[in-house]
PDB file of N, CA and C in Angstrom:
ATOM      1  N   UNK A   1      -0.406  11.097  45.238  1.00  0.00           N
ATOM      2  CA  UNK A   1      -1.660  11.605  44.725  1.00  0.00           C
ATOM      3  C   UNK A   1      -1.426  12.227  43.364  1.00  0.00           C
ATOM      4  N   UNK A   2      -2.105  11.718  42.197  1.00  0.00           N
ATOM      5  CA  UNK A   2      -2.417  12.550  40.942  1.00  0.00           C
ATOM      6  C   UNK A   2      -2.683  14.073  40.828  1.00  0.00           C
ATOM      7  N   UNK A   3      -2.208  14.800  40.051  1.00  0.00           N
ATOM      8  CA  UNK A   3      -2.028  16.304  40.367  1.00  0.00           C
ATOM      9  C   UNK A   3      -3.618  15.930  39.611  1.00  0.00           C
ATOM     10  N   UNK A   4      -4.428  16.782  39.815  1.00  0.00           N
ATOM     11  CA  UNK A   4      -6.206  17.055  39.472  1.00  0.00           C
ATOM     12  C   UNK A   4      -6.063  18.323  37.745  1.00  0.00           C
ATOM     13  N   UNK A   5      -6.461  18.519  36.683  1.00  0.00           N
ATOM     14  CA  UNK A   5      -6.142  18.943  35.969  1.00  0.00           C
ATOM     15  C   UNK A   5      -7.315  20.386  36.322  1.00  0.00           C
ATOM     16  N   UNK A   6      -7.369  21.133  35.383  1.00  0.00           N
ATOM     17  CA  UNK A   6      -8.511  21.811  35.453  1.00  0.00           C
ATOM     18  C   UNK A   6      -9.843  21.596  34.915  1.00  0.00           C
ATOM     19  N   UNK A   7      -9.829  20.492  34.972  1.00  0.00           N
ATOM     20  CA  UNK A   7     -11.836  19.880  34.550  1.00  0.00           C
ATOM     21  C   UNK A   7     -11.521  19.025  35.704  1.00  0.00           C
ATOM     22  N   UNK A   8     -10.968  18.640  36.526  1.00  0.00           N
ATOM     23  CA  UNK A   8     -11.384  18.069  37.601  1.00  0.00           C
ATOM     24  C   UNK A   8     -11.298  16.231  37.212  1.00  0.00           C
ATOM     25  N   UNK A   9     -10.095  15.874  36.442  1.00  0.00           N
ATOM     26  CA  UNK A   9     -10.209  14.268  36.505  1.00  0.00           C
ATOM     27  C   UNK A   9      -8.784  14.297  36.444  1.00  0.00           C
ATOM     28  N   UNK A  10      -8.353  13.137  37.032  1.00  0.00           N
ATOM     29  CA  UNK A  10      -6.939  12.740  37.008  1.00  0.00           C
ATOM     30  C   UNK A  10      -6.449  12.112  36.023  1.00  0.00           C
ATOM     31  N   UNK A  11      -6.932  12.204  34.445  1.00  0.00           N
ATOM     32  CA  UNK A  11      -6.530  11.544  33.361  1.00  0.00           C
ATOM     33  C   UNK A  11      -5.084  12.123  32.699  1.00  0.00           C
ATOM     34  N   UNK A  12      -4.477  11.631  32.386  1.00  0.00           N
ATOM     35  CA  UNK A  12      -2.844  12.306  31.589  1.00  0.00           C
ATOM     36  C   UNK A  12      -3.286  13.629  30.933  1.00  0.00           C
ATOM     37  N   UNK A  13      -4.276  14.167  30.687  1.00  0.00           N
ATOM     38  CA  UNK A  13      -4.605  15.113  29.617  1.00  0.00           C
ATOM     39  C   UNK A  13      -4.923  14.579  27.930  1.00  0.00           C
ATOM     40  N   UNK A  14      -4.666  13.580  28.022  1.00  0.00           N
ATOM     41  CA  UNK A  14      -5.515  13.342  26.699  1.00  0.00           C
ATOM     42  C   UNK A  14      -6.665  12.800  26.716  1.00  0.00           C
ATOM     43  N   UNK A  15      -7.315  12.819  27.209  1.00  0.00           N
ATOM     44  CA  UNK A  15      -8.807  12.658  27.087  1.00  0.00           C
ATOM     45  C   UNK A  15      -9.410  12.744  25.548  1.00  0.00           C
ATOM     46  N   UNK A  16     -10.642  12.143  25.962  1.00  0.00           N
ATOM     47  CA  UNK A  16     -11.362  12.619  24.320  1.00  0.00           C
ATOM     48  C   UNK A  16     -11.083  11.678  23.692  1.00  0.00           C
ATOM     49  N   UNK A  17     -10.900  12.362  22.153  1.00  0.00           N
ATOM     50  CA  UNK A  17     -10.508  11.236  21.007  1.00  0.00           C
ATOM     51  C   UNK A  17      -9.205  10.809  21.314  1.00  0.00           C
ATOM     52  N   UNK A  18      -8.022  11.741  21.940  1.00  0.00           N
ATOM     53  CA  UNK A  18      -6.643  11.233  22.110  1.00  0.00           C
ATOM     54  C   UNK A  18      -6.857   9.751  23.085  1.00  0.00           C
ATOM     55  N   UNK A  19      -7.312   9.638  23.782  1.00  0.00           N
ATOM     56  CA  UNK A  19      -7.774   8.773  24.530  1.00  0.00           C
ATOM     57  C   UNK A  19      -7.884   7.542  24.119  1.00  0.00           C
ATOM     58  N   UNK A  20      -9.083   7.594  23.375  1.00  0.00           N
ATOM     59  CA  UNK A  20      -9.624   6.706  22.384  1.00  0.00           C
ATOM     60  C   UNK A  20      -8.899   6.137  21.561  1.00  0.00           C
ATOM     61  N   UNK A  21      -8.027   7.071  20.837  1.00  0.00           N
ATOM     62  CA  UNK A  21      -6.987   5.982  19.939  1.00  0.00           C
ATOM     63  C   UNK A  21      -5.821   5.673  20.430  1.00  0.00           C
ATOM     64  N   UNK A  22      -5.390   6.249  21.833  1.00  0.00           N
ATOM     65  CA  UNK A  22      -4.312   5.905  22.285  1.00  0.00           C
ATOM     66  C   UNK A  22      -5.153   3.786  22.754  1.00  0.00           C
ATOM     67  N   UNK A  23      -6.065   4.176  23.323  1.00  0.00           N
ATOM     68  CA  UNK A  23      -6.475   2.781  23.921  1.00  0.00           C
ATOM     69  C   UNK A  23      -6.351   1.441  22.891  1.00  0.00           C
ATOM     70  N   UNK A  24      -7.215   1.959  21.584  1.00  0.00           N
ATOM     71  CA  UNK A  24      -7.369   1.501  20.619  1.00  0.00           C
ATOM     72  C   UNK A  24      -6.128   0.613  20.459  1.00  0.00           C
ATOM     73  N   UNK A  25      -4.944   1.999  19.864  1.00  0.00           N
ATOM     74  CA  UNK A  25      -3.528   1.410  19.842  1.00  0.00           C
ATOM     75  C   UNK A  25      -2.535   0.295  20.846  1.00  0.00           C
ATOM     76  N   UNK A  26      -3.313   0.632  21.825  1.00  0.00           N
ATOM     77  CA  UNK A  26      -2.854  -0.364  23.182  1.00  0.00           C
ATOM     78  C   UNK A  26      -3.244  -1.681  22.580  1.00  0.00           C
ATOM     79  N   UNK A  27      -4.528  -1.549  22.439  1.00  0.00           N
ATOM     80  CA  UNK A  27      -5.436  -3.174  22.347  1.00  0.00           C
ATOM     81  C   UNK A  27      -4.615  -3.809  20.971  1.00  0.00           C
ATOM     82  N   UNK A  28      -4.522  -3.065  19.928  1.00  0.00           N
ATOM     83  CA  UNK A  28      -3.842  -3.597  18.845  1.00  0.00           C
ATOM     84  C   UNK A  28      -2.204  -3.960  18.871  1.00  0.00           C
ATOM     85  N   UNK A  29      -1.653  -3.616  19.991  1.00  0.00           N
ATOM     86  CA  UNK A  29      -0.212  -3.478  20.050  1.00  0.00           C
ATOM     87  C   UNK A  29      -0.445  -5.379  20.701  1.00  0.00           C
ATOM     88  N   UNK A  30      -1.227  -5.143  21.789  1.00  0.00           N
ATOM     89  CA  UNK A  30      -1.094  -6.117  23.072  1.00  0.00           C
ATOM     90  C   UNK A  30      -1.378  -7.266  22.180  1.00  0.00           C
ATOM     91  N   UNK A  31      -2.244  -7.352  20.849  1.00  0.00           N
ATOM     92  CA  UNK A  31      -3.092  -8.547  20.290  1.00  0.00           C
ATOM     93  C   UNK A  31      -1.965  -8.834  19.363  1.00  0.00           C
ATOM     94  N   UNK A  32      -1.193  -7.488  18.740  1.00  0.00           N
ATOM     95  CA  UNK A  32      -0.038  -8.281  18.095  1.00  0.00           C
ATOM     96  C   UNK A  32       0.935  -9.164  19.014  1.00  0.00           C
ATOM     97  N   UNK A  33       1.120  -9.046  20.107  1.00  0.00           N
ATOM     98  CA  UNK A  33       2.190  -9.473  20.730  1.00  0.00           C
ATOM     99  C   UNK A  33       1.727 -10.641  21.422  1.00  0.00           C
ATOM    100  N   UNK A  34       0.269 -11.057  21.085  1.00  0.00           N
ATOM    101  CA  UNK A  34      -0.299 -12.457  21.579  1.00  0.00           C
ATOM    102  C   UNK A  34      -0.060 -13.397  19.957  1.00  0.00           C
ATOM    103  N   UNK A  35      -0.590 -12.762  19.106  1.00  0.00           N
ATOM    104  CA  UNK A  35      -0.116 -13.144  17.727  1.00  0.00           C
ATOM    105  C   UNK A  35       1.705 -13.662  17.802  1.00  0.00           C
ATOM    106  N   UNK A  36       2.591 -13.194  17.868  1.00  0.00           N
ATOM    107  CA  UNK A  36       4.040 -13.120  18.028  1.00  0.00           C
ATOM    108  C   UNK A  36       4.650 -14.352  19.117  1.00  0.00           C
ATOM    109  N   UNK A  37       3.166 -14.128  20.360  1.00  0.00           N
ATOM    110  CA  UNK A  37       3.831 -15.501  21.251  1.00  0.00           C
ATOM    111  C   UNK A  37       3.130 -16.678  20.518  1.00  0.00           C
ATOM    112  N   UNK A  38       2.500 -16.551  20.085  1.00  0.00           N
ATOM    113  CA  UNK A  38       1.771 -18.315  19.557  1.00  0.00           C
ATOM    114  C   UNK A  38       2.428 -18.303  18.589  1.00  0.00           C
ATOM    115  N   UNK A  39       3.014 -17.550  17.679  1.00  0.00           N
ATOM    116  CA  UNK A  39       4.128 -17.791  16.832  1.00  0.00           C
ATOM    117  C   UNK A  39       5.394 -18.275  17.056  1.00  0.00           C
ATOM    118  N   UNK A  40       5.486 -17.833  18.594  1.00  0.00           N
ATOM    119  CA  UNK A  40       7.495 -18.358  18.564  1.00  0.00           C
ATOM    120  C   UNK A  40       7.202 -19.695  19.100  1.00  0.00           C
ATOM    121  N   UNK A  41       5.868 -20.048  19.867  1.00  0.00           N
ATOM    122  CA  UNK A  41       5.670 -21.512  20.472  1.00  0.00           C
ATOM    123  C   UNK A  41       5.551 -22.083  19.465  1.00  0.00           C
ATOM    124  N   UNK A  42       5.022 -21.738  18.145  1.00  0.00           N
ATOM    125  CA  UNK A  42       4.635 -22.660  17.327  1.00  0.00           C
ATOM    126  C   UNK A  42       6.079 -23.299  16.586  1.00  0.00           C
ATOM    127  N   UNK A  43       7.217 -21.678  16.314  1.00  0.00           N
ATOM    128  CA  UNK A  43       8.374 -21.857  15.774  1.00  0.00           C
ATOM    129  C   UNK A  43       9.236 -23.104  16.738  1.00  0.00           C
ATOM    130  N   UNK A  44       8.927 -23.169  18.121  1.00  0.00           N
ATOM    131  CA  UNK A  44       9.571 -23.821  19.166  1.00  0.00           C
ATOM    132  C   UNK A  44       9.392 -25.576  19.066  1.00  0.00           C
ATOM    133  N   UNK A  45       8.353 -25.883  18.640  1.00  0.00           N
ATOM    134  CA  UNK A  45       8.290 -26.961  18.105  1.00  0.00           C
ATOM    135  C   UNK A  45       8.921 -27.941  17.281  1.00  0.00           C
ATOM    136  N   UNK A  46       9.672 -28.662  17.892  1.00  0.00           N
ATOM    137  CA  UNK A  46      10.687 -29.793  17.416  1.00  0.00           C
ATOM    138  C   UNK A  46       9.749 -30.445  16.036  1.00  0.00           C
ATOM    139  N   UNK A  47       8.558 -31.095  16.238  1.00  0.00           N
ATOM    140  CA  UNK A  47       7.790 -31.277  14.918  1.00  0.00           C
ATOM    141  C   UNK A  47       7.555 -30.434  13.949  1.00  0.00           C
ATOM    142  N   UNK A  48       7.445 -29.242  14.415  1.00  0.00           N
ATOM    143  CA  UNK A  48       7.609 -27.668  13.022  1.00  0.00           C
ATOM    144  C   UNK A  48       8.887 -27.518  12.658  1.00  0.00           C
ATOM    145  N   UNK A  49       9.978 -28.155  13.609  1.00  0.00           N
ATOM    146  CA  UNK A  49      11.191 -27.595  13.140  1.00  0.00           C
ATOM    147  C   UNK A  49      11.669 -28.515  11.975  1.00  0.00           C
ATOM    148  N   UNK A  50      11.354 -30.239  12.485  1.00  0.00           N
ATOM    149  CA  UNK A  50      11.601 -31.055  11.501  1.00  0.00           C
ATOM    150  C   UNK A  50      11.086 -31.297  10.236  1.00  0.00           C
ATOM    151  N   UNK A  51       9.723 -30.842  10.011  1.00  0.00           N
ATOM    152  CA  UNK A  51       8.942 -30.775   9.235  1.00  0.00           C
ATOM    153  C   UNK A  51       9.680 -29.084   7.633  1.00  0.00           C
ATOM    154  N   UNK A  52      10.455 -28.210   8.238  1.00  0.00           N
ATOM    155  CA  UNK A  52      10.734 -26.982   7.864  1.00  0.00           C
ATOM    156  C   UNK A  52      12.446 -27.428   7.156  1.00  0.00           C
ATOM    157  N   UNK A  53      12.742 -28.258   8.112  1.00  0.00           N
ATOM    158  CA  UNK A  53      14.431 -29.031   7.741  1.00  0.00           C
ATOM    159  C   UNK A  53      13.990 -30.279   6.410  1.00  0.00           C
ATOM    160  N   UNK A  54      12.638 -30.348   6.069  1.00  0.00           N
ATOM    161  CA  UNK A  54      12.522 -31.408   5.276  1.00  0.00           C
ATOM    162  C   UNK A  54      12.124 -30.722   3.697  1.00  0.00           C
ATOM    163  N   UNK A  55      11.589 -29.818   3.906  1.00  0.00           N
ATOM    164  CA  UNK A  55      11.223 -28.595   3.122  1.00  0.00           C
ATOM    165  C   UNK A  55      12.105 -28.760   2.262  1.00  0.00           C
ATOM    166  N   UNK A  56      11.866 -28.589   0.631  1.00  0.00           N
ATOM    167  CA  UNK A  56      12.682 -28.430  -0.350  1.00  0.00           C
ATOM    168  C   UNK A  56      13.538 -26.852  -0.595  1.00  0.00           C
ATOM    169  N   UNK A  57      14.462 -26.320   0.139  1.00  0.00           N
ATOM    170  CA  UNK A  57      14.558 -24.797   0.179  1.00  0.00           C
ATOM    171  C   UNK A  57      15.190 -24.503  -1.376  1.00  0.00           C
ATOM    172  N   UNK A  58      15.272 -25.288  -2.247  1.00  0.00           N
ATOM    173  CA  UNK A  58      16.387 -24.606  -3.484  1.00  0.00           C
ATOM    174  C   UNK A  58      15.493 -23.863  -4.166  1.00  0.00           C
ATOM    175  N   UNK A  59      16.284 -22.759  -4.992  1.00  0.00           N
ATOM    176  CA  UNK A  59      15.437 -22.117  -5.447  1.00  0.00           C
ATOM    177  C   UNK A  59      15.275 -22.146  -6.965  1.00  0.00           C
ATOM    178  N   UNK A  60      14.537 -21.849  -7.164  1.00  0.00           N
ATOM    179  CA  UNK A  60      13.723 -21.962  -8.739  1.00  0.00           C
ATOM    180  C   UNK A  60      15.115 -21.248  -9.850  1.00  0.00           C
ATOM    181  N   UNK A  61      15.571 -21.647 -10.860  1.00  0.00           N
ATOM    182  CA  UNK A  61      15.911 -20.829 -11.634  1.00  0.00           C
ATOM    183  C   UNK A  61      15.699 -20.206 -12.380  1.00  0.00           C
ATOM    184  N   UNK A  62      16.210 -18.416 -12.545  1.00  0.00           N
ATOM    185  CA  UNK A  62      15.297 -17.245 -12.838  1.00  0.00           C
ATOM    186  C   UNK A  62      16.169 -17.523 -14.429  1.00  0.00           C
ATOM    187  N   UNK A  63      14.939 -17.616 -15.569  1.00  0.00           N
ATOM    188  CA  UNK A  63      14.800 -17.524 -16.851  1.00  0.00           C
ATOM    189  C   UNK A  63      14.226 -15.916 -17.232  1.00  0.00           C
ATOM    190  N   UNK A  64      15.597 -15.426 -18.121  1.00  0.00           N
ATOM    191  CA  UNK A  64      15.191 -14.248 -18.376  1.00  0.00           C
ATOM    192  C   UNK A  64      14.245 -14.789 -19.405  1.00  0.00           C
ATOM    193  N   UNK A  65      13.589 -13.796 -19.825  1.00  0.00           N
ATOM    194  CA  UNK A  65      12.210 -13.673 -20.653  1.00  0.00           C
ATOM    195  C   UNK A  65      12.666 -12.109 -21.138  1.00  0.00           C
ATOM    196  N   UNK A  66      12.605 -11.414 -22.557  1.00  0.00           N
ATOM    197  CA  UNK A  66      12.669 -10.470 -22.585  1.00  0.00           C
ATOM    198  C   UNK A  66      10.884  -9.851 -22.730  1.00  0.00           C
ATOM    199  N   UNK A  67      10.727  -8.865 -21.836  1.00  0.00           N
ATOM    200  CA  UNK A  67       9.518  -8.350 -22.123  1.00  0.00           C
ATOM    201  C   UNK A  67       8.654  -8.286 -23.363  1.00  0.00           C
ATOM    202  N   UNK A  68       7.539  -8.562 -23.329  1.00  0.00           N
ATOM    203  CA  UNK A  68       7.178  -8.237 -25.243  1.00  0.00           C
ATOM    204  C   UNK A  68       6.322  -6.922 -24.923  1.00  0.00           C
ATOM    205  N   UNK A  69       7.277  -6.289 -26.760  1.00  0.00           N
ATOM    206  CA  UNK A  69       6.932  -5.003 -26.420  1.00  0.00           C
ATOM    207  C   UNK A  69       5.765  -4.733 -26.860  1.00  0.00           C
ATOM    208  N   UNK A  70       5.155  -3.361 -26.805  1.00  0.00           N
ATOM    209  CA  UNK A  70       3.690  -3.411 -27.368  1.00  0.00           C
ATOM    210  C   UNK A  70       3.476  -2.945 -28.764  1.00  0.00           C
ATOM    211  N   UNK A  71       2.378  -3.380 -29.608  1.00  0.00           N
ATOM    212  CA  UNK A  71       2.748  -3.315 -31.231  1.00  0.00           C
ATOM    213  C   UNK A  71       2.665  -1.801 -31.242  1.00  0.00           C
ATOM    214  N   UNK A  72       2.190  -0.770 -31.024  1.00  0.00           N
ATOM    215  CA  UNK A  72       1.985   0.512 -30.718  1.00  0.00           C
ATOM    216  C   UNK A  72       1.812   1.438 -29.466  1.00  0.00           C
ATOM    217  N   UNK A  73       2.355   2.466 -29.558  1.00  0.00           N
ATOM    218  CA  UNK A  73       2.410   2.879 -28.512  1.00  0.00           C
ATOM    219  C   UNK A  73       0.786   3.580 -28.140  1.00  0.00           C
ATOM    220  N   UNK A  74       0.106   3.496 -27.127  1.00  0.00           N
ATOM    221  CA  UNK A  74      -1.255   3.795 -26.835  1.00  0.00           C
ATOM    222  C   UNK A  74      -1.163   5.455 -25.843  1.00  0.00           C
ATOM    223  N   UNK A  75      -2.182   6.022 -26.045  1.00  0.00           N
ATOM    224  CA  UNK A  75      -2.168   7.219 -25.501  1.00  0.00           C
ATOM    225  C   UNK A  75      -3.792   7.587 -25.049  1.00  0.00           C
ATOM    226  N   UNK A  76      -4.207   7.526 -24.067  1.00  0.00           N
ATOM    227  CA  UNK A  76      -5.537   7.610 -23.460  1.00  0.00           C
ATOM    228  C   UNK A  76      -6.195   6.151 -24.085  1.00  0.00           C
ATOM    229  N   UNK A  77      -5.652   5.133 -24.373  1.00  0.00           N
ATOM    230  CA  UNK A  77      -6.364   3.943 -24.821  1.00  0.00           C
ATOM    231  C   UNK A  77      -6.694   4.196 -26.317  1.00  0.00           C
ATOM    232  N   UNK A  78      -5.692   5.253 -27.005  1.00  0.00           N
ATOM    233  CA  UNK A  78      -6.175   4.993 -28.256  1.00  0.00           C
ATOM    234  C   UNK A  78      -4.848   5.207 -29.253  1.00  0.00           C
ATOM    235  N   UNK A  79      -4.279   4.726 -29.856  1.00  0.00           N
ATOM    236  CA  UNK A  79      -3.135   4.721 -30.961  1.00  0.00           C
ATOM    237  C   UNK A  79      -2.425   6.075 -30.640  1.00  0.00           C
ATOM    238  N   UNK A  80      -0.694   6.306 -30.369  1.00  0.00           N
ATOM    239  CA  UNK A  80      -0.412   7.648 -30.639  1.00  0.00           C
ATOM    240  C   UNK A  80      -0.620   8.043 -31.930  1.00  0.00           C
ATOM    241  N   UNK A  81      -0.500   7.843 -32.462  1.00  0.00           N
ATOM    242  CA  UNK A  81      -0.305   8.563 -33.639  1.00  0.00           C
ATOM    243  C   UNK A  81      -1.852   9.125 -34.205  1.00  0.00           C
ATOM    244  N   UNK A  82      -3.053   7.916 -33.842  1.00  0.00           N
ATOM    245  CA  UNK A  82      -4.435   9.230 -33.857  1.00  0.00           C
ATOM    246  C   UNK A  82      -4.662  10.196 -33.050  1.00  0.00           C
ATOM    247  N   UNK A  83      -3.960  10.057 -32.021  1.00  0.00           N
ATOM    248  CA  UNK A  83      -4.207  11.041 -30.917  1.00  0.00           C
ATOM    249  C   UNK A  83      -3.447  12.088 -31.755  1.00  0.00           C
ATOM    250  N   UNK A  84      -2.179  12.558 -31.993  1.00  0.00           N
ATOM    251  CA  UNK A  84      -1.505  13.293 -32.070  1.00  0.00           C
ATOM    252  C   UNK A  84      -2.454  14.081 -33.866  1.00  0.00           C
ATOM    253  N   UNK A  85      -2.715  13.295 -34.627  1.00  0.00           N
ATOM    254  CA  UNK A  85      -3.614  13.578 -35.709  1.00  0.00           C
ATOM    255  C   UNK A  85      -5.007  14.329 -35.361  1.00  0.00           C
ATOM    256  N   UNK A  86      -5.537  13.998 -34.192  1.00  0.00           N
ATOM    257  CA  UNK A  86      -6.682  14.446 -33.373  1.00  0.00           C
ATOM    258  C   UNK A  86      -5.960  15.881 -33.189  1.00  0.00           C
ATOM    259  N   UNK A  87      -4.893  15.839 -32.454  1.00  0.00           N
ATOM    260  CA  UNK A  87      -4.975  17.257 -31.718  1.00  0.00           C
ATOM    261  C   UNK A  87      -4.718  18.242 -32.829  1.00  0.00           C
ATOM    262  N   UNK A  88      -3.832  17.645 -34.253  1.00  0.00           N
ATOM    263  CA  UNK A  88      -3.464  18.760 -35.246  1.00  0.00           C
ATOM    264  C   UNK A  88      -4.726  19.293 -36.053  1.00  0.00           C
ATOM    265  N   UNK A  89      -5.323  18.297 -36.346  1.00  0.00           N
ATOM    266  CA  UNK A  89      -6.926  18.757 -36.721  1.00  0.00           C
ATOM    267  C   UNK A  89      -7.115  20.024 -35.980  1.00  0.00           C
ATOM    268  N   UNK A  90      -7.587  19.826 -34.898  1.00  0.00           N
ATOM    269  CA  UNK A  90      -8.283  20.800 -34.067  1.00  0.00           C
ATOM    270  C   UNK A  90      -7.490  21.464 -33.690  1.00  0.00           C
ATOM    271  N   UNK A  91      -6.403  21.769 -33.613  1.00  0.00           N
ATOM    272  CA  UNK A  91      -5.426  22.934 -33.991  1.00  0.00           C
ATOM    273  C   UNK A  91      -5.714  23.400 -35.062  1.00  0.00           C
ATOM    274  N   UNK A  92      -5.826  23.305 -36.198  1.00  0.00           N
ATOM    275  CA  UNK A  92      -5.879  23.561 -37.783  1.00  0.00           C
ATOM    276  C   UNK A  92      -7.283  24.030 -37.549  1.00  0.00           C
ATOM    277  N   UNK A  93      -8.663  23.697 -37.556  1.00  0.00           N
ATOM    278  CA  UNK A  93      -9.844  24.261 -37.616  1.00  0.00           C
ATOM    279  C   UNK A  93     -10.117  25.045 -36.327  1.00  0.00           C
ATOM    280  N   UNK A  94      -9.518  25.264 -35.133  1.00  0.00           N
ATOM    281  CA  UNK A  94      -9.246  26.407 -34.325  1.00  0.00           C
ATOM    282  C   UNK A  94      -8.583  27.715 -34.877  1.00  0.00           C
ATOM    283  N   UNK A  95      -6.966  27.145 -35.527  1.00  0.00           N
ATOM    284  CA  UNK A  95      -6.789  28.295 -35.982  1.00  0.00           C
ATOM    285  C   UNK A  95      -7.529  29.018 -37.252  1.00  0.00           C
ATOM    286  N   UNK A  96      -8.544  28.333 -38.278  1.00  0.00           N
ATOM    287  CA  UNK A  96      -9.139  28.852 -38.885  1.00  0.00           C
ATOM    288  C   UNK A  96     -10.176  29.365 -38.615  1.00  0.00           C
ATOM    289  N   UNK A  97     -10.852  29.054 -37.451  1.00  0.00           N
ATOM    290  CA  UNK A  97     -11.859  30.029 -37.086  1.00  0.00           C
ATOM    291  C   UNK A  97     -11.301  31.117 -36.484  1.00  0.00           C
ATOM    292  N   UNK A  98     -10.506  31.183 -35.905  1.00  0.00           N
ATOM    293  CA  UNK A  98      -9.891  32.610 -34.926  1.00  0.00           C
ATOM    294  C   UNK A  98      -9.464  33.079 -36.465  1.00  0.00           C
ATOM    295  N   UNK A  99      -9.033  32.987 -37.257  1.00  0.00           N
ATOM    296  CA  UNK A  99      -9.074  33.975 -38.736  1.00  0.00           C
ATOM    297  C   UNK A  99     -10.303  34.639 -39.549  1.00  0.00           C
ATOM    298  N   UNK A 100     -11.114  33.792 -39.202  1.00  0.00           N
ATOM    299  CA  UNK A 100     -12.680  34.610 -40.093  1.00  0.00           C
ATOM    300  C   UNK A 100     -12.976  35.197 -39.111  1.00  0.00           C
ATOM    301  N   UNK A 101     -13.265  35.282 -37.470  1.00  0.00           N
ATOM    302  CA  UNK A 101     -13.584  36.013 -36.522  1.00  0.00           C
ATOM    303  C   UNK A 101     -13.040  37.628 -36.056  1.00  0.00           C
TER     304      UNK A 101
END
């Protein structure tokens, strides 16, 4: 006999949402592992196997390429070097107003 909890049902104690996604997780575990058997029957197949042995497996040869670099370096999508001209400006007419003030 199931020990009775204190609400009165014989569930493990997770009830509720624990419940719910434990089940959830069940159903998704069980559907992968129907996925996995129609996969190894399919791998089991003397016609998949011969068909996979006919397959060209060599592989491509890797041609370096050197990256192309970029004509300028960009900073918020706009040239460093206006950006950095942007911020000295407004450094420069900041610090001249904090002087007449």
């Amino acid at each position: 006999m199931m020990p009775i909890n204190q609400y009165g049902s014989t569930d493990s104690g997770l009830g509720g949402a624990w419940g719910g996604a434990l089940d959830f997780l069940d159903l998704g575990l069980n559907k992968w592992a129907q996925i996995e058997q129609v996969n190894a029957l399919k791998d089991s197949n003397p016609k998949a196997q011969n068909q996979l042995a006919e397959v060209d497996q060599q592989p491509l040869p890797v041609v370096h390429q050197p990256a192309p670099k970029p004509a300028e370096t960009m900073v918020f999508g706009l040239p460093q070097k206006t950006v950095i001209a942007g911020f000295a400006v407004l450094l420069v007419v900041g610090l001249a107003l904090r002087g007449k003030a």
